[in-house]
Protein backbone atom coordinates (compact mmCIF):
# COMPACT_ATOMS: atom_id res chain seq x y z
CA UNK A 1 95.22 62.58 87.17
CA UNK A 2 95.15 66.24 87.33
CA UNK A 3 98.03 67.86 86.73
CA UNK A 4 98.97 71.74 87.40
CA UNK A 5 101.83 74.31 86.14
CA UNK A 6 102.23 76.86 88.66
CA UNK A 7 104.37 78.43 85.63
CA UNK A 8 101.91 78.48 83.25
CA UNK A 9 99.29 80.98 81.86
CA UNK A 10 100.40 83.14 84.71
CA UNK A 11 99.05 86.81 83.86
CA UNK A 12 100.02 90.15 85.47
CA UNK A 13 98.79 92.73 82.72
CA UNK A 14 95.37 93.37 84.83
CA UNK A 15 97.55 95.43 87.73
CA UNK A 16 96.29 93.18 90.63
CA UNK A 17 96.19 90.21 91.86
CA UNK A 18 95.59 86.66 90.30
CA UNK A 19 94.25 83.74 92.15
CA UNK A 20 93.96 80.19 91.10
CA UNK A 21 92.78 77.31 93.50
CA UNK A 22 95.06 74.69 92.70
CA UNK A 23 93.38 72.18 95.40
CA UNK A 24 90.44 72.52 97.65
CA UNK A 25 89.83 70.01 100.33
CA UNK A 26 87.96 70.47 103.87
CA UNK A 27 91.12 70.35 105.45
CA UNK A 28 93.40 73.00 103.52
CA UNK A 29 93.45 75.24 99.95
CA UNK A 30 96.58 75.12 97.89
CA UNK A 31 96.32 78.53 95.70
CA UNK A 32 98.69 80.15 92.95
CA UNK A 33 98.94 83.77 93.64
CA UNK A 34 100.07 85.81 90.70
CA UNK A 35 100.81 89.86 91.38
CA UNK A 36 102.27 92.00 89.44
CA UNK A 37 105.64 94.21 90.30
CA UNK A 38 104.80 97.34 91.99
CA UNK A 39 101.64 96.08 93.45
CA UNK A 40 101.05 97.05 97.31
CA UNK A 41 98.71 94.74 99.36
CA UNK A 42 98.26 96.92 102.43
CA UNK A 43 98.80 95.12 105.52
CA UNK A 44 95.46 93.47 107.08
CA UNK A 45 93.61 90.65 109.02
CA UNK A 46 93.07 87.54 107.27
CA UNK A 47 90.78 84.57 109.10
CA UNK A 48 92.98 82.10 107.42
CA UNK A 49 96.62 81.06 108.55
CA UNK A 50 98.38 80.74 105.34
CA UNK A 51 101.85 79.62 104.56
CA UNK A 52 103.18 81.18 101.16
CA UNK A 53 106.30 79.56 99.16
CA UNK A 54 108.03 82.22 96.12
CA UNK A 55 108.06 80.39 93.18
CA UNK A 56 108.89 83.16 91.14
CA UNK A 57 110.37 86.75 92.13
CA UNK A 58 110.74 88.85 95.27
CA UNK A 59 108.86 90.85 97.57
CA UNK A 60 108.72 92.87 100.56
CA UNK A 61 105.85 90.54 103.42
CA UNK A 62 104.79 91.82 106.50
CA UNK A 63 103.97 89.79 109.08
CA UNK A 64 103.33 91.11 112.01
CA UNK A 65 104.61 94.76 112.87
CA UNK A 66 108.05 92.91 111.05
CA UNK A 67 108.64 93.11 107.56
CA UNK A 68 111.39 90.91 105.24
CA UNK A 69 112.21 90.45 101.47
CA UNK A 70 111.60 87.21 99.97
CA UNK A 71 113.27 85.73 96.70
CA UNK A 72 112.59 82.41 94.76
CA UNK A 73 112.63 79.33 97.05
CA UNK A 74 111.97 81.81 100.30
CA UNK A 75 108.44 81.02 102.41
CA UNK A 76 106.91 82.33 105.05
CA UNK A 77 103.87 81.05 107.45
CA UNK A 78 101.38 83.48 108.74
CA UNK A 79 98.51 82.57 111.65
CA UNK A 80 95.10 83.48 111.22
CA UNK A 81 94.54 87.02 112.26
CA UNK A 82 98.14 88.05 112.41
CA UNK A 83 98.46 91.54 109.87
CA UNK A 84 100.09 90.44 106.64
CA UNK A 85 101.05 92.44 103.52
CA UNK A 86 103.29 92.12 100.25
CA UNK A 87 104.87 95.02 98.50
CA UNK A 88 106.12 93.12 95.31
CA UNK A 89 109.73 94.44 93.90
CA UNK A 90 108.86 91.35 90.74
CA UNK A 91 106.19 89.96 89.29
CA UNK A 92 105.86 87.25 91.91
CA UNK A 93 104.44 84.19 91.93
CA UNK A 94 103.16 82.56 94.97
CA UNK A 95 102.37 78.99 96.03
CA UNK A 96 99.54 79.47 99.40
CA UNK A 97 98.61 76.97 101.65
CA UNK A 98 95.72 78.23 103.53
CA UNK A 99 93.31 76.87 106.06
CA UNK A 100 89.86 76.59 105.15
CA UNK A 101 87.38 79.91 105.05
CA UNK A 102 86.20 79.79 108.43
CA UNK A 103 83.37 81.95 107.79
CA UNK A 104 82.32 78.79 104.48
């Protein structure tokens, strides 16, 4: 049985973004996201819908032309193509369900 920490070994010192792949099927990806506060993902295209759960901290998402701050326990779901981007006010850390790569 595998077993996974999303709380564990998370690092933030390298100034971007930290992705693990928690679970990769041909159906969906779970991923933990780690990014450190202050970090800006500019809003852009993704070919993946992806639904995101806070584990850990707060941010500012877009989704959309919309933005909204979300805390611990907050999610958000995001279709494939739709502009998304996180402005993180924390260190956050992010649970992502994703579909597959299309382009894989």
């Amino acid at each position: 049985m595998n077993v996974f920490s999303f709380l564990s070994e998370t690092e933030f010192s390298t100034g971007k973004h930290e992705m693990n792949n928690v679970i990769s099927s041909p159906n969906f990806n779970v991923v933990r996201v780690c990014l450190p506060k202050g970090l800006d993902v500019a809003p852009h295209t993704e070919p993946n819908a992806t639904f995101f759960l806070v584990i850990e901290g707060s941010g500012i998402f877009t989704k959309g032309n919309e933005t909204t701050e979300l805390h611990k326990n907050n999610s958000i779901f995001i279709k494939a193509g739709e502009i998304r981007g996180i402005k993180c006010l924390e260190n956050l850390v992010l649970l992502g369900v994703r579909d597959p790569d299309p382009k894989i």
